[in-house]
Protein backbone atom coordinates (compact mmCIF):
# COMPACT_ATOMS: atom_id res chain seq x y z
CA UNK A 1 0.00 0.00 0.00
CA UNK A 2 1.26 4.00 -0.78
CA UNK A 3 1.15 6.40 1.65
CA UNK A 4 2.09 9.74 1.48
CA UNK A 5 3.15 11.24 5.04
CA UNK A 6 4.83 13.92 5.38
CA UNK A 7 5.37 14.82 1.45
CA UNK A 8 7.73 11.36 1.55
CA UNK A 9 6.14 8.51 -0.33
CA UNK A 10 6.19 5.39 1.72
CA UNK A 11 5.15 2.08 0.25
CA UNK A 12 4.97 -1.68 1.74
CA UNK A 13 3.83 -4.96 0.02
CA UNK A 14 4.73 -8.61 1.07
CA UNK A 15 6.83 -10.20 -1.86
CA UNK A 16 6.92 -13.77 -0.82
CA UNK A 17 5.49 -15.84 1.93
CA UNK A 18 6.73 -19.34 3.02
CA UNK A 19 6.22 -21.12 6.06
CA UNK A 20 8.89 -19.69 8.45
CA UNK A 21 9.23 -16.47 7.12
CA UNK A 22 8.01 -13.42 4.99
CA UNK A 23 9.54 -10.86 2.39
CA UNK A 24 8.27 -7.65 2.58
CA UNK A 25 9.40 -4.64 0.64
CA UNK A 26 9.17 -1.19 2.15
CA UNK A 27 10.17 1.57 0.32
CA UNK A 28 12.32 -0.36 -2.08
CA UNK A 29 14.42 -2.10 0.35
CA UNK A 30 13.06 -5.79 1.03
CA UNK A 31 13.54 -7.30 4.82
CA UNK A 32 12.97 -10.66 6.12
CA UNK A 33 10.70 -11.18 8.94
CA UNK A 34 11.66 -15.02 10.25
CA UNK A 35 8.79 -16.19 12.27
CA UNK A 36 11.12 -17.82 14.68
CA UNK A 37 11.70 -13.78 15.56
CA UNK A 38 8.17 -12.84 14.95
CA UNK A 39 5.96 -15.42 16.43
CA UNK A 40 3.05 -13.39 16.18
CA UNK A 41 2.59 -14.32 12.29
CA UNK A 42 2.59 -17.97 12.59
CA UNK A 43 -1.35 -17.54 14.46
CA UNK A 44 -2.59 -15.18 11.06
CA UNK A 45 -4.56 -16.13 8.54
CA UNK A 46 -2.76 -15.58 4.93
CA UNK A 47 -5.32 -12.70 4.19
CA UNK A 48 -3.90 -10.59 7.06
CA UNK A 49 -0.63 -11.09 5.97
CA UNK A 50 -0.53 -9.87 2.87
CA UNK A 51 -2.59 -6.82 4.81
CA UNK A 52 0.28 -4.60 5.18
CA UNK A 53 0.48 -0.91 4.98
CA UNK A 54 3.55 1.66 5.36
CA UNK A 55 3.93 4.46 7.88
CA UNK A 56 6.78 6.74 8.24
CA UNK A 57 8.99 4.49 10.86
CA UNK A 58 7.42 0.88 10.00
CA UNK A 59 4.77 -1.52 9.06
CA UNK A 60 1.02 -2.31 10.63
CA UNK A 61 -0.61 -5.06 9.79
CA UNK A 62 -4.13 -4.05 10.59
CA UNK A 63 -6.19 -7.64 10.37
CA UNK A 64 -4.19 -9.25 12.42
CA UNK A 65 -2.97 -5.52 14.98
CA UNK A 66 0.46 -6.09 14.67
CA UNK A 67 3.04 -2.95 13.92
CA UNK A 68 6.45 -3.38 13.66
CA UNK A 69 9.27 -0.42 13.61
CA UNK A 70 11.99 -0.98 10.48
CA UNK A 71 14.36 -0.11 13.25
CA UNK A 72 13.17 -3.50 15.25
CA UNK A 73 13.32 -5.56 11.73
CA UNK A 74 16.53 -4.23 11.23
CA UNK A 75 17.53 -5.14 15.06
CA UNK A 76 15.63 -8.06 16.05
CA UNK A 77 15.97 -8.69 19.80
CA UNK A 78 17.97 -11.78 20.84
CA UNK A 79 15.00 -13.60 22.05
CA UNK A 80 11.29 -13.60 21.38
CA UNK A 81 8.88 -12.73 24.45
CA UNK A 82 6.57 -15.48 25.19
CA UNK A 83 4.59 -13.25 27.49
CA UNK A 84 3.50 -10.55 25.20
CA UNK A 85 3.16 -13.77 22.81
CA UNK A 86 0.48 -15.24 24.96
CA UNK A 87 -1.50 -12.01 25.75
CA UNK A 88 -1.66 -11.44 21.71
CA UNK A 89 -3.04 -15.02 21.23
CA UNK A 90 -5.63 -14.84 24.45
CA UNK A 91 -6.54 -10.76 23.01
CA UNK A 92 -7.07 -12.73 19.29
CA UNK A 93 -9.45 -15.53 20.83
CA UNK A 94 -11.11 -12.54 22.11
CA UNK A 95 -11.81 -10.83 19.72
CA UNK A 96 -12.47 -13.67 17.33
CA UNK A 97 -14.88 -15.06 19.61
CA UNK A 98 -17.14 -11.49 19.61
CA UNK A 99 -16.97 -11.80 15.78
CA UNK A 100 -18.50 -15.24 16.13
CA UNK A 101 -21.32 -14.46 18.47
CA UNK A 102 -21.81 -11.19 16.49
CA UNK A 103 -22.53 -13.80 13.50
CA UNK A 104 -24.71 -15.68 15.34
CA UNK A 105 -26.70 -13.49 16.80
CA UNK A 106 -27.61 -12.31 13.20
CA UNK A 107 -31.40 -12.13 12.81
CA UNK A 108 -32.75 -12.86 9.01
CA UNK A 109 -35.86 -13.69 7.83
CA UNK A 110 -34.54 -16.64 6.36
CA UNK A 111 -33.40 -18.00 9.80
CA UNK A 112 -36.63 -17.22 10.96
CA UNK A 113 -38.57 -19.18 8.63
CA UNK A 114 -36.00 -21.63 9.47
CA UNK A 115 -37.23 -21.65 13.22
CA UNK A 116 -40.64 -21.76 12.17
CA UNK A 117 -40.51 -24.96 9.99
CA UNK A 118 -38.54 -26.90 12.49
CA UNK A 119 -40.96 -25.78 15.45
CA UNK A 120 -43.95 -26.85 13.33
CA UNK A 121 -42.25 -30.09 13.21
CA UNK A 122 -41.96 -30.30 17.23
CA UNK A 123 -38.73 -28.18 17.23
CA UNK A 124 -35.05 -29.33 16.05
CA UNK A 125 -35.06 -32.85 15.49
CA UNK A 126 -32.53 -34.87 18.17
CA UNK A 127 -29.60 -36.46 17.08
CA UNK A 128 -30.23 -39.99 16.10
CA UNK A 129 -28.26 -42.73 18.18
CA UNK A 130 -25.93 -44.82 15.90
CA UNK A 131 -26.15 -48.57 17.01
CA UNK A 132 -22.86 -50.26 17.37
CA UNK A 133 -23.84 -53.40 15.24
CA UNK A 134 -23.57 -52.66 11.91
């Protein structure tokens, strides 16, 4: 994506995408994140990934709410945090789970008919028991 900020032109796309790492070019120059470094990625869906927009001192990711300074990419810590990798994964299943009861709770009038057919027929029908002998 192209951003202007600043009257500078800053630009960031993902160039290739294996399993253990990702190329993305910002502004010409291409780094390697290594998910080894990055844990964070490993838990996105490909969709979010390839997400990725520019800002004046790094990259967001906004899908999956991850940001990451060039100057960090450039100067990976020695070792990843396993903390602030757990509190991302419990603060995804969060908000992953709202989007699924959001869904759910979803009122149509094609669910509703739904409803009303299976309550004219003495409400959902009960799973069937399978017999062992077959």
């Amino acid at each position: 994506m192209n951003v202007s900020e600043n009257g500078m032109n800053v630009s960031a796309k993902v160039v290739e995408l294996s399993r253990d790492f990702m190329l993305v070019d910002y502004c010409g120059r291409v780094y390697r994140i290594d998910f080894d470094r990055f844990p964070y990625f490993r838990s996105c869906f490909l969709s979010e990934l390839f997400n990725v927009q520019a800002s004046a001192v790094g990259l967001h990711w906004p899908d999956a709410d991850i940001d990451i300074e060039v100057e960090y990419i450039e100067n990976p810590p020695a070792e990843t945090s396993d903390v602030d990798l757990d509190w991302w994964k419990a603060q995804r299943k969060r908000i992953l789970s709202r989007l699924g009861a959001i869904g759910g709770s979803v009122k149509s009038p094609r669910k509703a008919a739904a409803s009303r057919r299976n309550g004219s027929k003495g409400g959902r029908p009960r799973k069937s028991a399978v017999s062992a002998s077959a």
